[in-house]
Protein backbone atom coordinates (compact mmCIF):
# COMPACT_ATOMS: atom_id res chain seq x y z
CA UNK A 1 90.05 103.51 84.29
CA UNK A 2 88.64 100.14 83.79
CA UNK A 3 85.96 98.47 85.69
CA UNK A 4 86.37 96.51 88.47
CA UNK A 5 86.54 92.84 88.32
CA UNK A 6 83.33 91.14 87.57
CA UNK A 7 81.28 89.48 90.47
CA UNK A 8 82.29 86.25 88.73
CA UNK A 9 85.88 86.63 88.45
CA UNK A 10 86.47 87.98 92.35
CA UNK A 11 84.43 84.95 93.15
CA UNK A 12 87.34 83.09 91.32
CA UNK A 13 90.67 85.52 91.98
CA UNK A 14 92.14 83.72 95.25
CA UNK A 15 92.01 80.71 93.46
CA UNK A 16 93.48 81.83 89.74
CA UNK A 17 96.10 84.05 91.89
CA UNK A 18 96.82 81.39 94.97
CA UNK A 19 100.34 80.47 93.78
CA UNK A 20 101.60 84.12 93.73
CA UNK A 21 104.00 84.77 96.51
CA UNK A 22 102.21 87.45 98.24
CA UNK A 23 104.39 87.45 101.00
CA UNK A 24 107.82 87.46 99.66
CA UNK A 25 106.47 90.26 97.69
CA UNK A 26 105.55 92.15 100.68
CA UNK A 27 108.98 91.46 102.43
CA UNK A 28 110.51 93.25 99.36
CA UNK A 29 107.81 96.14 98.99
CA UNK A 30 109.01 96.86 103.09
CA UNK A 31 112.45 96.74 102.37
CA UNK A 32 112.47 99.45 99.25
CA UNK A 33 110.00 101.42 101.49
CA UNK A 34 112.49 101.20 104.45
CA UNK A 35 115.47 102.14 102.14
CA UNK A 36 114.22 105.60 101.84
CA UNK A 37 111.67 106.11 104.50
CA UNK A 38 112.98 109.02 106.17
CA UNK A 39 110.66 108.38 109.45
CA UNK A 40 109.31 105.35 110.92
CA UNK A 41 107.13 103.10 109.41
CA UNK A 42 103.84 102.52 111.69
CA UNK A 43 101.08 103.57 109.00
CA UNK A 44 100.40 101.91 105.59
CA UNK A 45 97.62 103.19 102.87
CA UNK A 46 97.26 99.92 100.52
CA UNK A 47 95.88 100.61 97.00
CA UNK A 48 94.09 98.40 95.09
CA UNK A 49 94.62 95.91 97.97
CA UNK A 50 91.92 93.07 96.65
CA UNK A 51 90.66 90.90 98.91
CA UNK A 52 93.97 91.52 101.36
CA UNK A 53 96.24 89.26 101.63
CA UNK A 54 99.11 91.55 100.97
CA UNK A 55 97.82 93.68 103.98
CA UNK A 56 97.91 91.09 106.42
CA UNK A 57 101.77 90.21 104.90
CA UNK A 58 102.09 93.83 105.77
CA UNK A 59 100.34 93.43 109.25
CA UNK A 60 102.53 90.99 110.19
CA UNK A 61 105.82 93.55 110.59
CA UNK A 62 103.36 95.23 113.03
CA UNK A 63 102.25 97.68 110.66
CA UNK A 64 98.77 99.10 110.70
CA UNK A 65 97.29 98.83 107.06
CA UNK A 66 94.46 100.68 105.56
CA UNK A 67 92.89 98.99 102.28
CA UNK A 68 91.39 100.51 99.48
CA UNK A 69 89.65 99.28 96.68
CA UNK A 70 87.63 99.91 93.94
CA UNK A 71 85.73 96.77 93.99
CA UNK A 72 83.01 96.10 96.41
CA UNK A 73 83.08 92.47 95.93
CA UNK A 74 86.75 92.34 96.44
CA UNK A 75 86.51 94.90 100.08
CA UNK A 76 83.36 92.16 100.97
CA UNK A 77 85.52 88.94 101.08
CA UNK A 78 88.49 90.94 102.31
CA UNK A 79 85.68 91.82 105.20
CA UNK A 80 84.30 88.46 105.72
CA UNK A 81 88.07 87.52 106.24
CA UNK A 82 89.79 89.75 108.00
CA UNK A 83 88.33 88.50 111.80
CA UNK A 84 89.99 84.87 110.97
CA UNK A 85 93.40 86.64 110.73
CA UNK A 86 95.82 87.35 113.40
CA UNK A 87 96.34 90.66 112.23
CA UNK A 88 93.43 91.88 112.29
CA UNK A 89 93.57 94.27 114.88
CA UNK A 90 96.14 95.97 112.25
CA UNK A 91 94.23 96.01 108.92
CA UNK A 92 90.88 97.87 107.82
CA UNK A 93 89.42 97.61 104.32
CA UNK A 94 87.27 100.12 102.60
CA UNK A 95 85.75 100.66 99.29
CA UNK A 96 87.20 103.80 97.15
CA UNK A 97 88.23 104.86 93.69
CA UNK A 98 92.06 105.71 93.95
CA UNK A 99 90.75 109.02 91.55
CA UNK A 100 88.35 109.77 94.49
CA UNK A 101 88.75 107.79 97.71
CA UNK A 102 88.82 109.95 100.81
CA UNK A 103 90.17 109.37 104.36
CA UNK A 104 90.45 111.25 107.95
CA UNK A 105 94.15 110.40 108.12
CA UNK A 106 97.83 110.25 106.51
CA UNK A 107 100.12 107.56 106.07
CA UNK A 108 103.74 107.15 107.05
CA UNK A 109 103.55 105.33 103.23
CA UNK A 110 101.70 103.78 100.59
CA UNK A 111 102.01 100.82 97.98
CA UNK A 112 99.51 100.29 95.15
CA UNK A 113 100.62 96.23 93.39
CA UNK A 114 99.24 94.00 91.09
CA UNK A 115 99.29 96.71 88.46
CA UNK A 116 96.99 99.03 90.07
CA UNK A 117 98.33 102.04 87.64
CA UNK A 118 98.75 100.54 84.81
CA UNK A 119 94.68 100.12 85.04
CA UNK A 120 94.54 104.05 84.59
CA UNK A 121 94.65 104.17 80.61
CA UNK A 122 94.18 108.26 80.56
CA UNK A 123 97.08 110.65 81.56
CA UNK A 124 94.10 112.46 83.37
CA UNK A 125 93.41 109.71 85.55
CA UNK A 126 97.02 109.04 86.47
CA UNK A 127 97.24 112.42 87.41
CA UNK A 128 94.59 112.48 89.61
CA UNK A 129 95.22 109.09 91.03
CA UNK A 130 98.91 110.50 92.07
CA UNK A 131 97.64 113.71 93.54
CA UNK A 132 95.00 111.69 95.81
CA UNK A 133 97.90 109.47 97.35
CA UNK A 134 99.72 112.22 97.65
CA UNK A 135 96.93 114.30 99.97
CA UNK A 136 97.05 110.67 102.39
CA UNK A 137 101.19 111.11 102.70
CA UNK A 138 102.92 112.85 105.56
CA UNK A 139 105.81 115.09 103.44
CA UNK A 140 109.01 112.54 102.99
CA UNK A 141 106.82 109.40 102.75
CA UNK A 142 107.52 106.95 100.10
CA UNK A 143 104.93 105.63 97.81
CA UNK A 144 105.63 102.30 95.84
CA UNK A 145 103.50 100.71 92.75
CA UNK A 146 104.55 98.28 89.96
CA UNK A 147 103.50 98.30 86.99
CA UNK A 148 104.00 97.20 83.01
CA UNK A 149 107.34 98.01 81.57
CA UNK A 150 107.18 99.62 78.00
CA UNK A 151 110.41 98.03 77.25
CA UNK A 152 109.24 94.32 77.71
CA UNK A 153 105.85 94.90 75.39
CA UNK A 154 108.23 96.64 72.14
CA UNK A 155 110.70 93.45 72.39
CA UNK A 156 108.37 90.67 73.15
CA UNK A 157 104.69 91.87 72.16
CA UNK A 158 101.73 90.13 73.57
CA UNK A 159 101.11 86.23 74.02
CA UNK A 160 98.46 84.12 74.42
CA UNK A 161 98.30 82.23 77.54
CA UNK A 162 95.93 79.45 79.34
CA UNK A 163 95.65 78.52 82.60
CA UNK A 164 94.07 76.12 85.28
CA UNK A 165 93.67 76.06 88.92
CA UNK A 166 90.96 74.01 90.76
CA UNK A 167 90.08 73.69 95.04
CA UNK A 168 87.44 71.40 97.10
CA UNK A 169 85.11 74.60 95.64
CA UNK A 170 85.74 75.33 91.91
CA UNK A 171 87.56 73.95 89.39
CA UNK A 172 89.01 76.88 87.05
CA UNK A 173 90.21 77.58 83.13
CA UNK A 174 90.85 80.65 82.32
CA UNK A 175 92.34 81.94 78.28
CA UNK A 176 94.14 85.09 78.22
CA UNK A 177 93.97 86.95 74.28
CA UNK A 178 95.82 90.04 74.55
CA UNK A 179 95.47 92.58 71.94
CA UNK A 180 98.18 95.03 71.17
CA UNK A 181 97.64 99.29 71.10
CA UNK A 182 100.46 100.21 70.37
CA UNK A 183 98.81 104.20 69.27
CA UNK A 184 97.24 103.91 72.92
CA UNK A 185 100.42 102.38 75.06
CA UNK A 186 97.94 99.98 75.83
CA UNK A 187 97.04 96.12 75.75
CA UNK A 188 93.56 94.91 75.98
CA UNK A 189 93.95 91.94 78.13
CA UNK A 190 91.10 89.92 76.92
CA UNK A 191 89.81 87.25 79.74
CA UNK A 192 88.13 84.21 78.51
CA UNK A 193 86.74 82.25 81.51
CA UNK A 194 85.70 79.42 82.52
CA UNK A 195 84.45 77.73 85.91
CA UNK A 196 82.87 74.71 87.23
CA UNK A 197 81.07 74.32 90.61
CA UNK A 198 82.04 71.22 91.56
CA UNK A 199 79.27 70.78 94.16
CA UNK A 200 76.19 71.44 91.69
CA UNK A 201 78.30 71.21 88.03
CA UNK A 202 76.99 73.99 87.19
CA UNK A 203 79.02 76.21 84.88
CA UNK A 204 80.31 80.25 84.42
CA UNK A 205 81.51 80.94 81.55
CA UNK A 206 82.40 85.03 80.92
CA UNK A 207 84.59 87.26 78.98
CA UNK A 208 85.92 90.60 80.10
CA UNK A 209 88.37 92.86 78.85
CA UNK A 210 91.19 94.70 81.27
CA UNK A 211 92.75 97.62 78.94
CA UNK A 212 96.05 97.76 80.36
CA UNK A 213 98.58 101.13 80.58
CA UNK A 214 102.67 100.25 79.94
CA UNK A 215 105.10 102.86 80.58
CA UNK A 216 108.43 104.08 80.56
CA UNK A 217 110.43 105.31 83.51
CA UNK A 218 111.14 108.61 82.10
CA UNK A 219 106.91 109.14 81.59
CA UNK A 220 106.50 108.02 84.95
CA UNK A 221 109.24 110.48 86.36
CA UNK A 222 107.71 113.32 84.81
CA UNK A 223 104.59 112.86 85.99
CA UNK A 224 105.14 112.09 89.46
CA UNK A 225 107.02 115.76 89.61
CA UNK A 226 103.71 117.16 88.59
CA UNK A 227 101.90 115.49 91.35
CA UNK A 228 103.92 116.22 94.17
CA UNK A 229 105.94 113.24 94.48
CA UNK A 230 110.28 112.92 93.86
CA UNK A 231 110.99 109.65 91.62
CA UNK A 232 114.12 108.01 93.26
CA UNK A 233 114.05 104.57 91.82
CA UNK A 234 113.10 102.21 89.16
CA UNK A 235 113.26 98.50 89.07
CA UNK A 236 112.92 95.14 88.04
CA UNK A 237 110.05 93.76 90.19
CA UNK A 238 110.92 91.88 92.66
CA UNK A 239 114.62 93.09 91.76
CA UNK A 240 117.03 96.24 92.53
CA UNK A 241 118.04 96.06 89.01
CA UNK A 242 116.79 98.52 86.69
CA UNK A 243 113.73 97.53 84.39
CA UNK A 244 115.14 95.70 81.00
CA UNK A 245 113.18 94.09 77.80
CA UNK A 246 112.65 90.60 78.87
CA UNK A 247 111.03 91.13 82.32
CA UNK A 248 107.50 92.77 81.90
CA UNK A 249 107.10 93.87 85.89
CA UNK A 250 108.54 96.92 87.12
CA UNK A 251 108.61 99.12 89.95
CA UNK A 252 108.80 102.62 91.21
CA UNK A 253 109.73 104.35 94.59
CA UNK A 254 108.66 108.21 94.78
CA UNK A 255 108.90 110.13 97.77
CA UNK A 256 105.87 112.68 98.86
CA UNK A 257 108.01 116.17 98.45
């Protein structure tokens, strides 16, 4: 698996990441959860939940919502922000290693978003990764993640990409180089960035490279039925449809058997 995000770039995330529509992404995580969920719903394990705010979307269904991440920077601000939500009575945060994390409890479900799996480059690691959400799940829970659809990087390959974002704080510029592994399933999602504190002017400028898994459903299927889960669905994110070239995000719903 890759590293966490640099101390630099969490510093940054909320800011390059502020237009994505966390909670109309959480509205349709719920719903595909519901759709199979064969109990109710009170208890959610969040993987790879960043700095939180798709807990607190979750929190506000009146769900209680365990956190985990890998980076301590990321658990830290989710932390420091968590008392200035009304939710937070709902939502705790810790740091873990979805390979390794280890709680007292089990979940009615789970999610892992933003592309949590598709971090874990080594069938080894996926493995594991599946068979530790599985020991958190009550039997008949559903487990959700997204992640990179093989289809999308064999039609379209890779592109290079730029983008800006700027607050009162920071003002942000960030140059995406993606390399293509096609021998690995992988692209190396090469981060060029740079940010201005607007205060001092002082500058950050860092590189970092996120090697990134794609897969196909049928990969996905067979490996979940090793780890004690039931594949049950595939999509298009934020879609029912089924995963197609042309749409990169993709989705799967497994149930804990």
């Amino acid at each position: 698996m890759s590293s966490a995000f640099s101390e630099e770039y969490v510093a940054v995330y909320d800011l390059l990441y502020g237009d994505k529509h966390y909670r109309k992404e959480a509205d349709f995580v719920l719903a595909r959860l519901k759709d199979v969920c064969s109990g109710s719903l009170n208890a959610l394990l969040d993987i790879g939940c960043g700095t939180g705010t798709h807990a607190h979307c979750f929190a506000d269904h009146g769900i209680n919502v365990q956190g985990v991440d890998i980076s301590e920077e990321m658990i830290a601000l989710a932390i420091h922000r968590n008392d200035s939500c009304k939710t937070s009575s709902l939502v705790r945060f810790c740091q873990g290693d979805v390979r390794s994390f280890e709680l007292p409890e089990t979940f009615d479900a789970a999610v892992a978003l933003f592309h949590v799996f598709s971090y874990l480059t080594q069938l080894a690691d996926i493995e594991t990764a599946l068979r530790q959400v599985r020991k958190h799940l009550n039997v008949g829970a559903p487990f959700l993640f997204d992640y990179w659809y093989a289809g999308a990087i064999l039609r379209d390959g890779v592109t290079h990409r730029e983008r800006e974002a700027e607050n009162d704080n920071w003002h942000v510029h960030r140059v995406t180089d993606p390399f293509w592994d096609p021998e690995q399933d992988l692209v190396r999602v090469n981060f060029h960035v740079t940010a201005v504190k607007k205060k001092t002017g002082v500058t950050h400028s860092w590189h970092e490279e996120h090697p990134m898994r794609y897969f196909e459903p049928s990969f996905l299927e067979e490996t979940l039925s090793r780890t004690g889960f039931k594949a049950v669905k595939h999509g298009e994110w934020l879609s029912e449809v089924a995963p197609k070239p042309g749409a990169l995000g993709a989705y799967v719903v497994a149930i804990a058997v």
